[in-house]
N, C-alpha and C. Protein backbone atom coordinates (compact mmCIF):
# COMPACT_ATOMS: atom_id res chain seq x y z
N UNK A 1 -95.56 -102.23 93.76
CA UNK A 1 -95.00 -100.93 94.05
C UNK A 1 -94.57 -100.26 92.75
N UNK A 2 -94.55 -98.74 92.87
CA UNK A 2 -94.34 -98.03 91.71
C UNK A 2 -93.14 -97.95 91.78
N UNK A 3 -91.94 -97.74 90.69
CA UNK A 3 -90.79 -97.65 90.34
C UNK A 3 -90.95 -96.11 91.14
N UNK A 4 -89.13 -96.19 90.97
CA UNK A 4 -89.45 -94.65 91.63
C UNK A 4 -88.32 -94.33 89.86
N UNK A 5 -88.94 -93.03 89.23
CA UNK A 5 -88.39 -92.29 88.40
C UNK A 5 -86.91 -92.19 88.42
N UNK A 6 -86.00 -92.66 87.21
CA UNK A 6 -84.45 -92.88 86.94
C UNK A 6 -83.72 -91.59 87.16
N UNK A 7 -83.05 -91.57 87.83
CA UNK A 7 -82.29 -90.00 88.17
C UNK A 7 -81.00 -89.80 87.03
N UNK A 8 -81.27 -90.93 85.90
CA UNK A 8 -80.12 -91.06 84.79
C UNK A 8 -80.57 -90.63 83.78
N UNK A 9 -81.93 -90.06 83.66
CA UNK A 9 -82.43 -89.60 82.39
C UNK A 9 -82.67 -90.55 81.23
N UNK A 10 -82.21 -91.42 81.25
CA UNK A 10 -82.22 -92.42 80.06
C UNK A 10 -83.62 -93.05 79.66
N UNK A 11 -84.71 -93.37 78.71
CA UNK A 11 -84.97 -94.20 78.63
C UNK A 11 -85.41 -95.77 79.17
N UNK A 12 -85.97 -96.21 80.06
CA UNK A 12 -86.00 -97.28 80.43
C UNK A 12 -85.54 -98.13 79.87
N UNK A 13 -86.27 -98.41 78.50
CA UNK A 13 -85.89 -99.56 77.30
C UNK A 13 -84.45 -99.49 77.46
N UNK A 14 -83.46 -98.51 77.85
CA UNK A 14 -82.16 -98.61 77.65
C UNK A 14 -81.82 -99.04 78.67
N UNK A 15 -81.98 -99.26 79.93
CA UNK A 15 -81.36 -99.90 81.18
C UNK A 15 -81.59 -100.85 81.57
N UNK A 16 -82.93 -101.14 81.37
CA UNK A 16 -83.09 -103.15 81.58
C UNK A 16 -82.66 -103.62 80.13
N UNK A 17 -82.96 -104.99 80.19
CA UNK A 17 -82.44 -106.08 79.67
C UNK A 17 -84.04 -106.82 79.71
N UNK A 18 -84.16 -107.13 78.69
CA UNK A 18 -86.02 -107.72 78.84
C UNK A 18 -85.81 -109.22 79.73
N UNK A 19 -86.80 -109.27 80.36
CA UNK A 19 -87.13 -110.57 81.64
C UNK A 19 -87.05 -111.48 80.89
N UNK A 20 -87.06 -111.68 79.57
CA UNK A 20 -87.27 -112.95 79.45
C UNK A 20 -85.54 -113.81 78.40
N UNK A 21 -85.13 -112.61 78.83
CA UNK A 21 -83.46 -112.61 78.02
C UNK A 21 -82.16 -112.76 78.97
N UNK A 22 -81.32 -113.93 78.97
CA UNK A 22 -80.28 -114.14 79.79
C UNK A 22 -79.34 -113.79 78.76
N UNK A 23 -78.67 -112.55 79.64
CA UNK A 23 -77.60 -111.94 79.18
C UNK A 23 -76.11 -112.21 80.33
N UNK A 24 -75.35 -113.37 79.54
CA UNK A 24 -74.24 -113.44 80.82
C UNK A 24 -74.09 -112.41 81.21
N UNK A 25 -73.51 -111.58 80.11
CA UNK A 25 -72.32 -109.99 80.93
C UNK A 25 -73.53 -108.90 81.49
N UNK A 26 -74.14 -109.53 81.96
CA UNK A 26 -75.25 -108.63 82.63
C UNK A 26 -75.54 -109.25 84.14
N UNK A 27 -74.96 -110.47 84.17
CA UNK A 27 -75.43 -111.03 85.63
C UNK A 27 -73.97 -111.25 86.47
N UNK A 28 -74.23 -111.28 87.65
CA UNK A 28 -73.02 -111.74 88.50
C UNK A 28 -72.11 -113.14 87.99
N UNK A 29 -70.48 -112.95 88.02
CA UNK A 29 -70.09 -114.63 88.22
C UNK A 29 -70.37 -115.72 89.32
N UNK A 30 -70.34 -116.80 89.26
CA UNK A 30 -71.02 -117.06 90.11
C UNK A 30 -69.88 -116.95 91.62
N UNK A 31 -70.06 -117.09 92.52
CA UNK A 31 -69.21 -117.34 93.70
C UNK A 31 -69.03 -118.52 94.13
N UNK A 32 -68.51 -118.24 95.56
CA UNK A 32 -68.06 -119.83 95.91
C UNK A 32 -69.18 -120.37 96.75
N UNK A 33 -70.24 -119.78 96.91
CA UNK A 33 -71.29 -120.67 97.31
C UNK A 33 -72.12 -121.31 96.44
N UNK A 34 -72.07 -121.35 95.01
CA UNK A 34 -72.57 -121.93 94.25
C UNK A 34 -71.62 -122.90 93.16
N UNK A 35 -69.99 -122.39 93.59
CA UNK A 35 -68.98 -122.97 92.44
C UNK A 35 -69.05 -124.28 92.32
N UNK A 36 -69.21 -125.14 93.39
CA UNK A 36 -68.78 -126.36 92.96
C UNK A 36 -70.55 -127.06 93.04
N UNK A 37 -71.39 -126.29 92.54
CA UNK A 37 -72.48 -127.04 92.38
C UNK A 37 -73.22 -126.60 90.43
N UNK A 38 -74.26 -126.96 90.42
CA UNK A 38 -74.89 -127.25 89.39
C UNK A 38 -75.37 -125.58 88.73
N UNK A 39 -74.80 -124.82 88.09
CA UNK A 39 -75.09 -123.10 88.17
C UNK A 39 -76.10 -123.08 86.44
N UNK A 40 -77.28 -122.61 87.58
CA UNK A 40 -78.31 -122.79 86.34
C UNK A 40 -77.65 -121.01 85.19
N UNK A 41 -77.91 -121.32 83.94
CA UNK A 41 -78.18 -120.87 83.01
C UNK A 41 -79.25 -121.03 81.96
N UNK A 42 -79.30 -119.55 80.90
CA UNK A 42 -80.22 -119.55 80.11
C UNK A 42 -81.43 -119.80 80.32
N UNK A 43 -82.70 -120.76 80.01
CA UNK A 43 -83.88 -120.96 80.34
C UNK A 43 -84.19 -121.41 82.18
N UNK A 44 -82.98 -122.16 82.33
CA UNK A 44 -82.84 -122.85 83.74
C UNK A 44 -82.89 -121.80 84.29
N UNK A 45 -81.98 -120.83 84.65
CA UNK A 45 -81.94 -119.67 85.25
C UNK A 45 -83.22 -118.87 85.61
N UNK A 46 -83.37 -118.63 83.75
CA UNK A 46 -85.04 -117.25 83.79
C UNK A 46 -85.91 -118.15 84.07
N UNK A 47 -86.35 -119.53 84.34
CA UNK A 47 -87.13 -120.15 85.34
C UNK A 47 -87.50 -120.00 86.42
N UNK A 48 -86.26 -119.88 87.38
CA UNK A 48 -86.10 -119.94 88.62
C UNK A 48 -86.17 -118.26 89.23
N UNK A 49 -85.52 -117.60 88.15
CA UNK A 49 -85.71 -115.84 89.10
C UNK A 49 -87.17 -115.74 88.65
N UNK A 50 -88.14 -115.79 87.93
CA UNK A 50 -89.56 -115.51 87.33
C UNK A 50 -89.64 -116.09 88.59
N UNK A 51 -89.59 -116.97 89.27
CA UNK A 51 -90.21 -117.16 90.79
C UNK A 51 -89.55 -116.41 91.40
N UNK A 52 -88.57 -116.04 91.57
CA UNK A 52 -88.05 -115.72 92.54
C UNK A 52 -88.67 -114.06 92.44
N UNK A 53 -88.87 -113.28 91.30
CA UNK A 53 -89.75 -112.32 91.04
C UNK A 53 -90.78 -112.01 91.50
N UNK A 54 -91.87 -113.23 91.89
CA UNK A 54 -92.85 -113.18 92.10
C UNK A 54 -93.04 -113.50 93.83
N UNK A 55 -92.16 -114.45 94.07
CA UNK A 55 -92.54 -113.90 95.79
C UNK A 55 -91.43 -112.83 96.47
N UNK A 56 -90.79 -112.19 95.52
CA UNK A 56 -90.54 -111.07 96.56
C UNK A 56 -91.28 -110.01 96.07
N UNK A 57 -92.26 -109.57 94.88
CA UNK A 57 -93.36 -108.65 94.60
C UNK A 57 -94.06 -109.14 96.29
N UNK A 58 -94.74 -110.40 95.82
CA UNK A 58 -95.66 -110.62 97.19
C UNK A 58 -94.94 -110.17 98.86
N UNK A 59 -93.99 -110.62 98.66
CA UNK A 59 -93.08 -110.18 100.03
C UNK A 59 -92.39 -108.44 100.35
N UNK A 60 -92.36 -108.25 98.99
CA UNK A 60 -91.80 -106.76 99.25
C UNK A 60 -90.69 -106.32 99.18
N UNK A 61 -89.79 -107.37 98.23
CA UNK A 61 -88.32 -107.56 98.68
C UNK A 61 -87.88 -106.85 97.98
N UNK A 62 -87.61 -105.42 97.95
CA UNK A 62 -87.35 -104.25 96.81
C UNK A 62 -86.26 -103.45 97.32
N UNK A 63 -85.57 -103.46 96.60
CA UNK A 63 -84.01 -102.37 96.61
C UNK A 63 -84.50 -101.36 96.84
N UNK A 64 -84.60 -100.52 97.91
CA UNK A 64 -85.24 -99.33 98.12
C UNK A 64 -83.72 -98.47 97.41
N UNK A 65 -82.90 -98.33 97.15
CA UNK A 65 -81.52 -97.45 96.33
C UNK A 65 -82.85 -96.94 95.01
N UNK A 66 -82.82 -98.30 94.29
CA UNK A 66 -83.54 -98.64 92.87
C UNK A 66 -84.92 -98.02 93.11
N UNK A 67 -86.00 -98.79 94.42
CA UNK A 67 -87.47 -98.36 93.74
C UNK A 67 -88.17 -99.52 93.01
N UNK A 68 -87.05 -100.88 93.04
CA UNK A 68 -87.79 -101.55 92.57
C UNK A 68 -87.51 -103.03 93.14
N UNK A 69 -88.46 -104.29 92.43
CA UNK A 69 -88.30 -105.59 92.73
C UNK A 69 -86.50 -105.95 92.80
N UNK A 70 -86.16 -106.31 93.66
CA UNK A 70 -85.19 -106.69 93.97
C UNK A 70 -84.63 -107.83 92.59
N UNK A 71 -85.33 -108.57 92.20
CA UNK A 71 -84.93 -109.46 91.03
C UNK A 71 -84.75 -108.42 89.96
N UNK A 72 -84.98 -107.68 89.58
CA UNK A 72 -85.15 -106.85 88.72
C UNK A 72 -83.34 -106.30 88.45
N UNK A 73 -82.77 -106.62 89.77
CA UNK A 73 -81.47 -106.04 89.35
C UNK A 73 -80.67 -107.01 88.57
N UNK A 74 -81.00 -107.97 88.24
CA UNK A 74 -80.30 -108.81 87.45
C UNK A 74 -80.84 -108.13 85.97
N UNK A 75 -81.30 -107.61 85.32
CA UNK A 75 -81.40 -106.62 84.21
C UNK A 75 -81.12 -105.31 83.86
N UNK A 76 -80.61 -104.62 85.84
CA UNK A 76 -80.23 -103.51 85.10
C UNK A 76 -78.73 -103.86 84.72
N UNK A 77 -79.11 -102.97 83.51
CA UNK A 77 -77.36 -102.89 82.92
C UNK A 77 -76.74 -102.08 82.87
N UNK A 78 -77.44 -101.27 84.30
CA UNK A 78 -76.14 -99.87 84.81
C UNK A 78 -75.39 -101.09 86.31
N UNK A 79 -75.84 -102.45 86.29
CA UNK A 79 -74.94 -102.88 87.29
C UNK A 79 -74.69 -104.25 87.03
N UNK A 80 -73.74 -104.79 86.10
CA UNK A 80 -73.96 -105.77 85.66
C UNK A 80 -73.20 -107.35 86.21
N UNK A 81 -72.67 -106.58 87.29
CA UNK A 81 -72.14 -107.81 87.87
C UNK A 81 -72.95 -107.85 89.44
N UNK A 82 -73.65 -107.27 89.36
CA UNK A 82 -74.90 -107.32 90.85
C UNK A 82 -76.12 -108.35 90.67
N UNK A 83 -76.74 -108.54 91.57
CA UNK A 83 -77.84 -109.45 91.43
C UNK A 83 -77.66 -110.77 91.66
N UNK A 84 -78.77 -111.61 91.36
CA UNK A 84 -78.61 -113.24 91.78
C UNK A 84 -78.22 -114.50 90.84
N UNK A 85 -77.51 -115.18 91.39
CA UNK A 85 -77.06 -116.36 90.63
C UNK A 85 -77.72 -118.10 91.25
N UNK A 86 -78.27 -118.64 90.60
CA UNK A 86 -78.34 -120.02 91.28
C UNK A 86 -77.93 -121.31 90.80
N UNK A 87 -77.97 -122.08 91.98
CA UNK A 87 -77.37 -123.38 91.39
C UNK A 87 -78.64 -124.53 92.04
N UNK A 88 -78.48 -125.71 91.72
CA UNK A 88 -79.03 -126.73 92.13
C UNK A 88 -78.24 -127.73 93.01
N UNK A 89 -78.50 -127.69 94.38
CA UNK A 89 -77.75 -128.66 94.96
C UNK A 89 -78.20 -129.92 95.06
N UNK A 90 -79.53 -130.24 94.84
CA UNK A 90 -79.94 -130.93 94.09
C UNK A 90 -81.19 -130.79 93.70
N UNK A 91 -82.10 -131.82 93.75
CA UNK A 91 -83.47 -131.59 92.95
C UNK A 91 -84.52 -131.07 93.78
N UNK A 92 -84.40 -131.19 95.48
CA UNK A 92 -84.96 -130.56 96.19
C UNK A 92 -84.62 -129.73 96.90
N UNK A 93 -83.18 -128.98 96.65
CA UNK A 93 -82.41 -128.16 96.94
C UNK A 93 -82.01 -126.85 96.26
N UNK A 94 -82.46 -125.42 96.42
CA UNK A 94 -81.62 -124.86 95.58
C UNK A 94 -80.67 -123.81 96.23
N UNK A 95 -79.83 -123.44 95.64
CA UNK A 95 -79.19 -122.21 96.24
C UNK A 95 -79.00 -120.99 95.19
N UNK A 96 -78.84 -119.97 96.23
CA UNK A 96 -78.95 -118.68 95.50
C UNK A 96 -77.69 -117.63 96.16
N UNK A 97 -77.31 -117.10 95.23
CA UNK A 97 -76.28 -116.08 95.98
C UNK A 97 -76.66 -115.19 95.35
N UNK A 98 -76.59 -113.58 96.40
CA UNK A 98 -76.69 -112.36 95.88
C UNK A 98 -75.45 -111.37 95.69
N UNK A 99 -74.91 -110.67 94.78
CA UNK A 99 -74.00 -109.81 94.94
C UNK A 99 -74.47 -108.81 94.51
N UNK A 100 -73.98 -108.12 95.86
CA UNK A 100 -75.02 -106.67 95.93
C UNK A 100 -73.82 -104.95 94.80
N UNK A 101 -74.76 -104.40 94.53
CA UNK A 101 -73.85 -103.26 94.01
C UNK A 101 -72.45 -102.67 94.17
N UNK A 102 -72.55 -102.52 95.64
CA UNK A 102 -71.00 -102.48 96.08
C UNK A 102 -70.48 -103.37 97.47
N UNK A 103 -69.43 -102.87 97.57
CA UNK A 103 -69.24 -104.10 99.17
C UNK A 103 -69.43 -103.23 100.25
N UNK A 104 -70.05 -102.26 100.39
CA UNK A 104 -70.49 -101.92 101.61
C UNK A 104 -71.95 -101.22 101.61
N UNK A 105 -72.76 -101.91 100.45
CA UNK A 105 -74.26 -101.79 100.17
C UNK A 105 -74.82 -102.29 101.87
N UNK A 106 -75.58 -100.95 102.58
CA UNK A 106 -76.21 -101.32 103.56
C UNK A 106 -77.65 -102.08 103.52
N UNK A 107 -78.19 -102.79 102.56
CA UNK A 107 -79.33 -102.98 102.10
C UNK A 107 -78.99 -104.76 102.44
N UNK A 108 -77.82 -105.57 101.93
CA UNK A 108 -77.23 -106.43 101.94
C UNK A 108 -78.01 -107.26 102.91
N UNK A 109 -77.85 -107.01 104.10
CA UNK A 109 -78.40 -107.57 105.07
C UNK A 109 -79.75 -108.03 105.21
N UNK A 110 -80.81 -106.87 104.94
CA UNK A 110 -81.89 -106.84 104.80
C UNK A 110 -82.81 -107.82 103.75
N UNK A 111 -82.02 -107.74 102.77
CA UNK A 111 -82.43 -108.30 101.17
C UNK A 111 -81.95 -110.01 100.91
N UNK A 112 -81.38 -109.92 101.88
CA UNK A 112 -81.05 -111.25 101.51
C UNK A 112 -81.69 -112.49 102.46
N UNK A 113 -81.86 -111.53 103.89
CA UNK A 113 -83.05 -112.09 104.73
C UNK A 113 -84.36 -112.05 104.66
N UNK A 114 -84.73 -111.42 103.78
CA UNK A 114 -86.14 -111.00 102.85
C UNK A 114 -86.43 -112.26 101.79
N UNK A 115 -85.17 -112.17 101.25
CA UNK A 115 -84.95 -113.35 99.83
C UNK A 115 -85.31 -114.32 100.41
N UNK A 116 -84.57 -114.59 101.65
CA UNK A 116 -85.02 -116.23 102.43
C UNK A 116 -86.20 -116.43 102.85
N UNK A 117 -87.13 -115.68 103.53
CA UNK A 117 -88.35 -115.39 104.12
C UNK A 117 -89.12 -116.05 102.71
N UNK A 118 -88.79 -114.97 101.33
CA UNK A 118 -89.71 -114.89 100.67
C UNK A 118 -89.92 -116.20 100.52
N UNK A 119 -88.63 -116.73 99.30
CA UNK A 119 -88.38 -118.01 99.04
C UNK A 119 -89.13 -119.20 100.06
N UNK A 120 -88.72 -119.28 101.09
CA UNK A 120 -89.33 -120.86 102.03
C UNK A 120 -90.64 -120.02 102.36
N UNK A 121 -91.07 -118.87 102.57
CA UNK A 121 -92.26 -118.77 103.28
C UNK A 121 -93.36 -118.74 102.27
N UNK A 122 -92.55 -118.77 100.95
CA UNK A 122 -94.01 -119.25 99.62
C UNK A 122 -93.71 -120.13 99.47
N UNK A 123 -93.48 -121.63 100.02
CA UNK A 123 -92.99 -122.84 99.29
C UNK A 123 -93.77 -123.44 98.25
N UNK A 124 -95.17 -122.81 98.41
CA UNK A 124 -95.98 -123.68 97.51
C UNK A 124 -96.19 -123.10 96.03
N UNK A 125 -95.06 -121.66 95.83
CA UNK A 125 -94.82 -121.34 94.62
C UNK A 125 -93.74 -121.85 93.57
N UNK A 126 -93.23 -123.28 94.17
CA UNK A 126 -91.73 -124.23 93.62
C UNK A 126 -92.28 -125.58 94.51
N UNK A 127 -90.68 -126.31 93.73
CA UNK A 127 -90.42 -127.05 93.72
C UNK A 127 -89.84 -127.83 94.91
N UNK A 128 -88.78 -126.15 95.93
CA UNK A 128 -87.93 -126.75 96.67
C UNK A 128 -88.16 -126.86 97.73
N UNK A 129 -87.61 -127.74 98.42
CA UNK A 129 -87.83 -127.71 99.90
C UNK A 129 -87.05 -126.80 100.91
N UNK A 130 -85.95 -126.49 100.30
CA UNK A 130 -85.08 -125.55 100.85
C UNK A 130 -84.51 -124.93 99.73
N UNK A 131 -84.46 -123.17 100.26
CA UNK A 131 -83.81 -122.73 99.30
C UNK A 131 -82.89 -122.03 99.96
N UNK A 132 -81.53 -121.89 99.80
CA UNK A 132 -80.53 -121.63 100.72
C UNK A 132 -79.97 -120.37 100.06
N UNK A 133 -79.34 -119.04 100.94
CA UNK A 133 -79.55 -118.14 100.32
C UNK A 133 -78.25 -117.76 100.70
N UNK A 134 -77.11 -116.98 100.31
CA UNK A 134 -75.69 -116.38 100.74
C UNK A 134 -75.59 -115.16 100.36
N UNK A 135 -74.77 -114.00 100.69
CA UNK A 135 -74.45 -112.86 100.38
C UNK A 135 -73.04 -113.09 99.65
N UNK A 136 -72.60 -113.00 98.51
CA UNK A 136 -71.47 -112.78 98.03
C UNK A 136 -69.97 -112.58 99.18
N UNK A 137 -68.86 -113.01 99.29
CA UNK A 137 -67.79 -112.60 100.04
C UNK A 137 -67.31 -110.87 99.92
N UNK A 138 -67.71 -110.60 98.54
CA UNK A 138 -67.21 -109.17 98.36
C UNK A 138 -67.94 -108.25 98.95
N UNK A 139 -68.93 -108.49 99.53
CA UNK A 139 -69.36 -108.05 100.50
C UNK A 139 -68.52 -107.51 101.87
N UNK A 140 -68.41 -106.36 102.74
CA UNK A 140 -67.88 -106.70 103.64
C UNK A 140 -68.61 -107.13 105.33
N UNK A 141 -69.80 -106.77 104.60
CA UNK A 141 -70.64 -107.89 106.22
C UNK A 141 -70.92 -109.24 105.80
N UNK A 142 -69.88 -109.67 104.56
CA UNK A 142 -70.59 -111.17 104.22
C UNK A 142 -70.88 -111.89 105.53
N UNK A 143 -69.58 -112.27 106.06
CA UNK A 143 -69.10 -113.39 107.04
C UNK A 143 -70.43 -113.09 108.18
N UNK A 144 -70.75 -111.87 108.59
CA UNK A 144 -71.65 -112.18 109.81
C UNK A 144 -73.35 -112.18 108.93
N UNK A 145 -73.11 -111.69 108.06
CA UNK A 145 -74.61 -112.01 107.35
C UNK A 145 -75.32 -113.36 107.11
N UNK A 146 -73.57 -113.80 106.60
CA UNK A 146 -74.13 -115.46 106.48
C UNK A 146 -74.16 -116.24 107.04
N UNK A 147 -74.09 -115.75 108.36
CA UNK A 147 -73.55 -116.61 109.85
C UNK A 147 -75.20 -116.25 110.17
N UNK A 148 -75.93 -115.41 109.93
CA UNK A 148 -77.28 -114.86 110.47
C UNK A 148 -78.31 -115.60 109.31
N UNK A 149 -77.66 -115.82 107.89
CA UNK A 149 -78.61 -116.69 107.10
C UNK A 149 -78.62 -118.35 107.14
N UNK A 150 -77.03 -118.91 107.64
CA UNK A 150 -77.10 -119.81 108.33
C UNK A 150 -78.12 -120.54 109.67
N UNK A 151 -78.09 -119.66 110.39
CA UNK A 151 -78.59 -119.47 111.57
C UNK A 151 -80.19 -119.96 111.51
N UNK A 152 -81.12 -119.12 110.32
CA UNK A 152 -82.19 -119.25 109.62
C UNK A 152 -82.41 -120.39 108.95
N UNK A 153 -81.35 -121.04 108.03
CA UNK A 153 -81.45 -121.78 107.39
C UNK A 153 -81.72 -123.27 108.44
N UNK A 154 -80.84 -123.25 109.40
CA UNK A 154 -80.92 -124.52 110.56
C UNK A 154 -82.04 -124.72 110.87
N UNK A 155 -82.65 -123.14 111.52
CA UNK A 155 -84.17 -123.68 112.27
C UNK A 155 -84.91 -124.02 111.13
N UNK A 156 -85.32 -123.67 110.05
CA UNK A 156 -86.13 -123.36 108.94
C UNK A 156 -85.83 -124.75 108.96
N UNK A 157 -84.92 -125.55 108.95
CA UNK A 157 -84.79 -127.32 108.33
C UNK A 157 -85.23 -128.29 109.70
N UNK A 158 -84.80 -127.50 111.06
CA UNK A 158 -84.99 -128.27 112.05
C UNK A 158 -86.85 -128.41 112.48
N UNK A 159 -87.24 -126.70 111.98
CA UNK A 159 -88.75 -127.07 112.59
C UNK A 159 -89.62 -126.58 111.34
N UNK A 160 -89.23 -126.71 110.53
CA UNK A 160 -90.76 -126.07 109.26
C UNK A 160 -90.78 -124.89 109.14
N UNK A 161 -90.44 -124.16 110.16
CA UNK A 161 -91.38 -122.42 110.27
C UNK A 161 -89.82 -121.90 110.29
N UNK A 162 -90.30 -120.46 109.69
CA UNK A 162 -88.70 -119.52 109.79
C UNK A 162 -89.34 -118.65 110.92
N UNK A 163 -88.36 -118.36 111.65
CA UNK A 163 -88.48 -117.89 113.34
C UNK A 163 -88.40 -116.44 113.01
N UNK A 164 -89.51 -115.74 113.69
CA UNK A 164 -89.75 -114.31 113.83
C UNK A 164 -88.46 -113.62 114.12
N UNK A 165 -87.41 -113.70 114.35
CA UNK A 165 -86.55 -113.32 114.77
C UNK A 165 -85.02 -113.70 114.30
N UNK A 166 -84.37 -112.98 113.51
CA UNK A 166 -83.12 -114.39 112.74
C UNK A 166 -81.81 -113.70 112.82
N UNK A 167 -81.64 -113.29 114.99
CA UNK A 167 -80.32 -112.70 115.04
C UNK A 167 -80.18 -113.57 116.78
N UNK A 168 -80.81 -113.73 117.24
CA UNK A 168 -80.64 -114.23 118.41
C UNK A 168 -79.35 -115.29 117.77
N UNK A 169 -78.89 -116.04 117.40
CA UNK A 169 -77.55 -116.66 117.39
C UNK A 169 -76.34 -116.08 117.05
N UNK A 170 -77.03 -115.18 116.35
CA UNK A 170 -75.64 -114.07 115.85
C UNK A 170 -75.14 -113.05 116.35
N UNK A 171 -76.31 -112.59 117.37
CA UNK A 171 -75.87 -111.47 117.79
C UNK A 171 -77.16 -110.62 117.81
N UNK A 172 -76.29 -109.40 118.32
CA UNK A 172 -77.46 -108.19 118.05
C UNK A 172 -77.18 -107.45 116.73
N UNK A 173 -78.20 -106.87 116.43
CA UNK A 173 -78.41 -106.34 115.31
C UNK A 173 -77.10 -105.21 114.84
N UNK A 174 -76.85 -104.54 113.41
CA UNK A 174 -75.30 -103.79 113.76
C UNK A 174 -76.15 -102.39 113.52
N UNK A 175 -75.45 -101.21 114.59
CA UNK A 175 -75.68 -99.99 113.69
C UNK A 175 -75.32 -99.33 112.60
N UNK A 176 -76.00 -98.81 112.49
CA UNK A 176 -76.28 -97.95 110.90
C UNK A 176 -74.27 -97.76 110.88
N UNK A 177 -73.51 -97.46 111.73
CA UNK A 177 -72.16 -96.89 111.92
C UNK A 177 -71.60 -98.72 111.10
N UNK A 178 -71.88 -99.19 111.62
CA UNK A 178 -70.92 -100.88 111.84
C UNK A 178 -71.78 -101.22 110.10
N UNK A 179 -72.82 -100.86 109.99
CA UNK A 179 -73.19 -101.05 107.67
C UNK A 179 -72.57 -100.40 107.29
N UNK A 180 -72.03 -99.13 107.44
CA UNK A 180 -71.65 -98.53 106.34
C UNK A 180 -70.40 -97.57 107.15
N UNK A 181 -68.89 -98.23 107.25
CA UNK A 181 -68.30 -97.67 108.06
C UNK A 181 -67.87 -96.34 107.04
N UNK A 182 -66.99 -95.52 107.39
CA UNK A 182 -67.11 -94.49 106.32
C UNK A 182 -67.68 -93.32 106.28
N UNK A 183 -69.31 -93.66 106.35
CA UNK A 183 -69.79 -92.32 106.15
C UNK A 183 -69.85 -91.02 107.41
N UNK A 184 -69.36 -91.68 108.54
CA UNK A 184 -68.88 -90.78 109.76
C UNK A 184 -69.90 -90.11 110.55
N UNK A 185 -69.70 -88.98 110.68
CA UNK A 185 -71.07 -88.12 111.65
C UNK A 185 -71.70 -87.17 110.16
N UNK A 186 -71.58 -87.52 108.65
CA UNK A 186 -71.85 -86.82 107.48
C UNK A 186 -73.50 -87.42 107.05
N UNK A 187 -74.03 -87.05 106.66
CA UNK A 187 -75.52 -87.65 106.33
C UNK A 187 -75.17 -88.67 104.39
N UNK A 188 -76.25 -88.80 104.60
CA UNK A 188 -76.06 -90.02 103.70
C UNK A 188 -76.17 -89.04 102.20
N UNK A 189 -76.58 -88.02 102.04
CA UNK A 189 -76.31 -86.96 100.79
C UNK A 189 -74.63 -86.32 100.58
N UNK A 190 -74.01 -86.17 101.70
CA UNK A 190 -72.94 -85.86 102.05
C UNK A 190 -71.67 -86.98 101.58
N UNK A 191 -72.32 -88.29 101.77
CA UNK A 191 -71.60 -89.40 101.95
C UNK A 191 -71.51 -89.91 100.35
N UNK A 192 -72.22 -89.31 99.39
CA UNK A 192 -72.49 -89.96 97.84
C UNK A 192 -73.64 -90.59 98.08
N UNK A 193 -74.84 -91.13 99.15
CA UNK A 193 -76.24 -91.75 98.81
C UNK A 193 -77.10 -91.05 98.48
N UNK A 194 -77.35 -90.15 97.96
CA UNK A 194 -78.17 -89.26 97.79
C UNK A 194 -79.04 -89.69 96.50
N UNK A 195 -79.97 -89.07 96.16
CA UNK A 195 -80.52 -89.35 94.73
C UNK A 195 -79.45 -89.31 93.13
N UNK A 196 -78.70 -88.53 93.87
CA UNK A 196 -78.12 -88.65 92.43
C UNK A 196 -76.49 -89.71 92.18
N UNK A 197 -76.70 -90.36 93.62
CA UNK A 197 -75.62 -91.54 93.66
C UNK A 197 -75.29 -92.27 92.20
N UNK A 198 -74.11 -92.68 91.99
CA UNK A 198 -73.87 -93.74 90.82
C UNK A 198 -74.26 -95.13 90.55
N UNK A 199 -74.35 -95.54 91.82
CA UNK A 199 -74.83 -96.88 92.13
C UNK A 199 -76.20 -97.09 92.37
């Protein structure tokens, strides 16, 4: 997919961070779904997102805000505590947490059940057998998001296949009102989402 054109005027070269460069103060800290495990850095790290790059190109897993590959936000450096962090829970295990732009990013949901799809439904692009995926707490749909990536993660271990469907335990799906409480009966230009948003 084509980028969609920077509404910041800047330069490209000035807003990423080149793919092949781990810049701490450019990536998320890690959270508590990865704290007390193994939190890859430096080469370990740009290992693991270069895959993780490549099956969500194949999957589609793109920040529609941005316009672009969803991994990709771990370089911009108009958001530098957003994007993905991983750890190793062990050698056939990995985990990944996302922290999305703000805590009431309606995309959250979507992207992180995308991430999971991508991840186990290319297994034969890694190593792992499971790759376990969380939404950050600062989030404020963490708790039922990850109750819905949980949910995924069970069957995905109990039967091989990730199930067409990954809300039947959680619930029904939320409206557009229950993502993004706030923006009221105002349209999403009205609300600050518009093209020329900050985030």
């Amino acid at each position: 997919m084509v980028g969609i054109p920077s509404p910041f005027g800047s330069d490209e070269a000035d807003l990423f961070d080149d793919a092949g460069e781990f810049v701490p103060e450019h990536v998320p800290d890690p959270g508590p779904f990865l704290e007390d495990e193994q939190v890859l850095t430096g080469e370990d790290h740009l290992a693991v997102h270069e895959i993780a790059r490549e099956v969500f190109e194949e999957r589609t897993v793109y920040d529609m805000t941005f316009g672009y590959n969803l991994a990709r936000l771990n370089q911009d450096t108009r958001h530098p505590s957003a994007g993905y962090r991983y750890a190793e829970e062990s050698a056939d295990v990995l985990r990944a947490e996302f922290t999305p732009t703000t805590p009431f990013c309606p995309q959250s949901h979507t992207l992180t059940i995308g991430s999971f799809r991508a991840w186990n439904g290319l297994a034969d692009r890694h190593d792992y057998e499971l790759v376990r995926i969380r939404v950050h707490p600062m989030h404020n749909e963490a708790e039922r998001i990850n109750e819905q990536l949980a949910d995924l993660e069970a069957a995905f271990r109990e039967t091989g296949a990730i199930p067409d469907d990954p809300t039947p335990k959680s619930g029904r799906m939320p409206s557009s009102d229950e993502i993004s409480p706030g923006i009221g009966d105002e349209g999403p230009e009205e609300a600050g989402y518009g093209p020329d948003a900050p985030f």
